[in-house]
Protein backbone atom coordinates (compact mmCIF):
# COMPACT_ATOMS: atom_id res chain seq x y z
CA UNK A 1 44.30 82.52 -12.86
CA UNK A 2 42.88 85.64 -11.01
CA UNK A 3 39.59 87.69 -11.94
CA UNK A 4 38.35 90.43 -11.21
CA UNK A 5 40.98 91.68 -9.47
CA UNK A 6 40.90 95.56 -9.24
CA UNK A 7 44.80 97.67 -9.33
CA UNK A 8 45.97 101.24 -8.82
CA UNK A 9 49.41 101.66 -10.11
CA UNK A 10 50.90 104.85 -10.18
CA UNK A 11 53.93 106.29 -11.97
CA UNK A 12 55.29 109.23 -13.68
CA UNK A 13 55.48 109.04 -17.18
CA UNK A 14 58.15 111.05 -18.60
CA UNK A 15 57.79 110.97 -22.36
CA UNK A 16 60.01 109.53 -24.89
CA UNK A 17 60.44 106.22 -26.80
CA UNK A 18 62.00 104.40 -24.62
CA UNK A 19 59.59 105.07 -21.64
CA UNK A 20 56.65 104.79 -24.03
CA UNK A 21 58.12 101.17 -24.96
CA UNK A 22 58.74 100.31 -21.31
CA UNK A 23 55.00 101.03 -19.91
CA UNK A 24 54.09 99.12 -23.00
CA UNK A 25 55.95 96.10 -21.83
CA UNK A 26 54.48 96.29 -18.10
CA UNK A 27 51.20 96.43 -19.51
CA UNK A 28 51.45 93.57 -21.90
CA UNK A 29 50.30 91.30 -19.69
CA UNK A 30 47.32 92.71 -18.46
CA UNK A 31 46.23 93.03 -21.71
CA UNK A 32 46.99 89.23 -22.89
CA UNK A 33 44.44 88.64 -19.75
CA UNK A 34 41.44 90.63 -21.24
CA UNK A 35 42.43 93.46 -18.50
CA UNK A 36 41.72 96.96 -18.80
CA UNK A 37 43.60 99.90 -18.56
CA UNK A 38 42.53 103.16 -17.57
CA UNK A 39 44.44 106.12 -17.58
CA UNK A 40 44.31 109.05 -14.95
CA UNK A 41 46.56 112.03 -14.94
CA UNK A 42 47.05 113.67 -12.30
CA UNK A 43 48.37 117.29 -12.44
CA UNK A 44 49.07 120.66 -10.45
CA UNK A 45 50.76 123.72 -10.73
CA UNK A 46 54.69 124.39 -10.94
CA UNK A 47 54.93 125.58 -7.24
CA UNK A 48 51.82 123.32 -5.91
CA UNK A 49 54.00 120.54 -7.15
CA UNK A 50 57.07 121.60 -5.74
CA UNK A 51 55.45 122.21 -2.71
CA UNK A 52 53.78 119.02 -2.58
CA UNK A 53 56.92 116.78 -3.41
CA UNK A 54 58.69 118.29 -0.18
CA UNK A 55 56.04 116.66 2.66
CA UNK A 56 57.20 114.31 4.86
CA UNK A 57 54.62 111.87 3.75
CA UNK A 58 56.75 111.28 0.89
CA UNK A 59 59.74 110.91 2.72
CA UNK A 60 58.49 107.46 4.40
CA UNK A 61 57.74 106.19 0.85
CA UNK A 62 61.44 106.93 -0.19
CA UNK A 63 59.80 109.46 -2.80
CA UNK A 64 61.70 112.22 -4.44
CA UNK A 65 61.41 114.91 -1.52
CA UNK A 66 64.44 117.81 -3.10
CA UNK A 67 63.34 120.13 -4.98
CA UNK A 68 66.52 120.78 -6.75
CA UNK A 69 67.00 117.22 -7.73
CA UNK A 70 62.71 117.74 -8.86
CA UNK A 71 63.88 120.40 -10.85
CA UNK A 72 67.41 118.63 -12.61
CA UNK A 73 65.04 115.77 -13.28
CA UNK A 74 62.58 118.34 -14.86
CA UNK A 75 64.98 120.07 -17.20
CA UNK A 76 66.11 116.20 -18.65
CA UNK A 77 62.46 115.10 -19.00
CA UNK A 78 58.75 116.05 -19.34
CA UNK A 79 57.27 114.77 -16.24
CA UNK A 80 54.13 116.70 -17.26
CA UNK A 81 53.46 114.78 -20.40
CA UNK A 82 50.28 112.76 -21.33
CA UNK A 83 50.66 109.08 -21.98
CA UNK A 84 50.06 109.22 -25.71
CA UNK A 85 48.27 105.41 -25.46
CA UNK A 86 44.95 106.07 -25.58
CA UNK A 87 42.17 108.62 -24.28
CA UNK A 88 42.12 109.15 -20.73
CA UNK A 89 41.33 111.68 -17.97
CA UNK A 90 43.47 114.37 -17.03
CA UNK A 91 42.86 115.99 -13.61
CA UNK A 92 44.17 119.43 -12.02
CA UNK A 93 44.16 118.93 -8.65
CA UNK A 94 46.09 122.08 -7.72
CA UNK A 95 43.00 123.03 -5.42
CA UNK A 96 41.31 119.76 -6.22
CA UNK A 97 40.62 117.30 -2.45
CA UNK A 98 42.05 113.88 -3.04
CA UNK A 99 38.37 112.57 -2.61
CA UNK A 100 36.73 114.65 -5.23
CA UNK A 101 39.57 113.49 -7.69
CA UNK A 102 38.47 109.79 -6.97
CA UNK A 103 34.86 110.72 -7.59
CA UNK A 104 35.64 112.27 -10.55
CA UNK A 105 37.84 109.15 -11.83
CA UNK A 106 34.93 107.21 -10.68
CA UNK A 107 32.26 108.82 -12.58
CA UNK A 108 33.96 109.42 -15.24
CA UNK A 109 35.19 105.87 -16.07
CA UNK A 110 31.41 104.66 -14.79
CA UNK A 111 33.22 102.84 -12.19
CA UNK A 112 31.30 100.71 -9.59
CA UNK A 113 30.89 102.16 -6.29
CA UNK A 114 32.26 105.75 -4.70
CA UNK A 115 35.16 106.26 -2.61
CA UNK A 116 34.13 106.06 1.09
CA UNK A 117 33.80 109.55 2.83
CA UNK A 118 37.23 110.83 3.99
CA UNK A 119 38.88 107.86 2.03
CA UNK A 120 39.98 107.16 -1.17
């Protein structure tokens, strides 16, 4: 058994039962270890995040780079929703720097230790 063992996970929650009940499952087991979960959202702007979605960065990460297929997947969920779980923290980083975002997750949370200058 492994402790103390720090993870970032990331995802999109879309809403709905059945995604609600699938996150649920994935988490069950960090739970049944005594782990915590903390929840971040992440958000932007309409255009900032169809702007964002179309770097190349993403590309490399076989990410969801269209804009149109963005926008089908838009109109058939709510990729903007909050994951109803419990409280967490809910960021706009339309003109938000990756780093201050950490530092805000960070201090928020009362996490140990700061994101490294020009990393995080």
């Amino acid at each position: 058994m492994h402790e103390n063992v720090d993870l970032v996970c990331t995802a999109v929650y879309r809403g709905g039962a059945e995604h609600d009940a699938a996150i649920r499952g994935m988490l069950e087991p960090i739970y049944i270890g005594n782990g915590t979960v903390l929840y971040v959202q992440l958000t932007c702007t309409h255009d900032e995040w169809l702007s964002r979605l179309q770097q190349e960065s993403r590309q490399a990460l076989g990410k969801l780079t269209d804009p149109t297929g963005a926008l089908e997947l838009s109109e058939r969920f709510d990729l903007f929703a909050t994951v109803p779980f419990q409280p967490g923290l809910r960021i706009d980083t339309t003109g938000t720097p990756p780093s201050v975002a950490a530092k805000q997750i960070v201090s928020h949370f009362g996490l140990p230790g700061a994101p490294q200058e020009g990393r995080c």
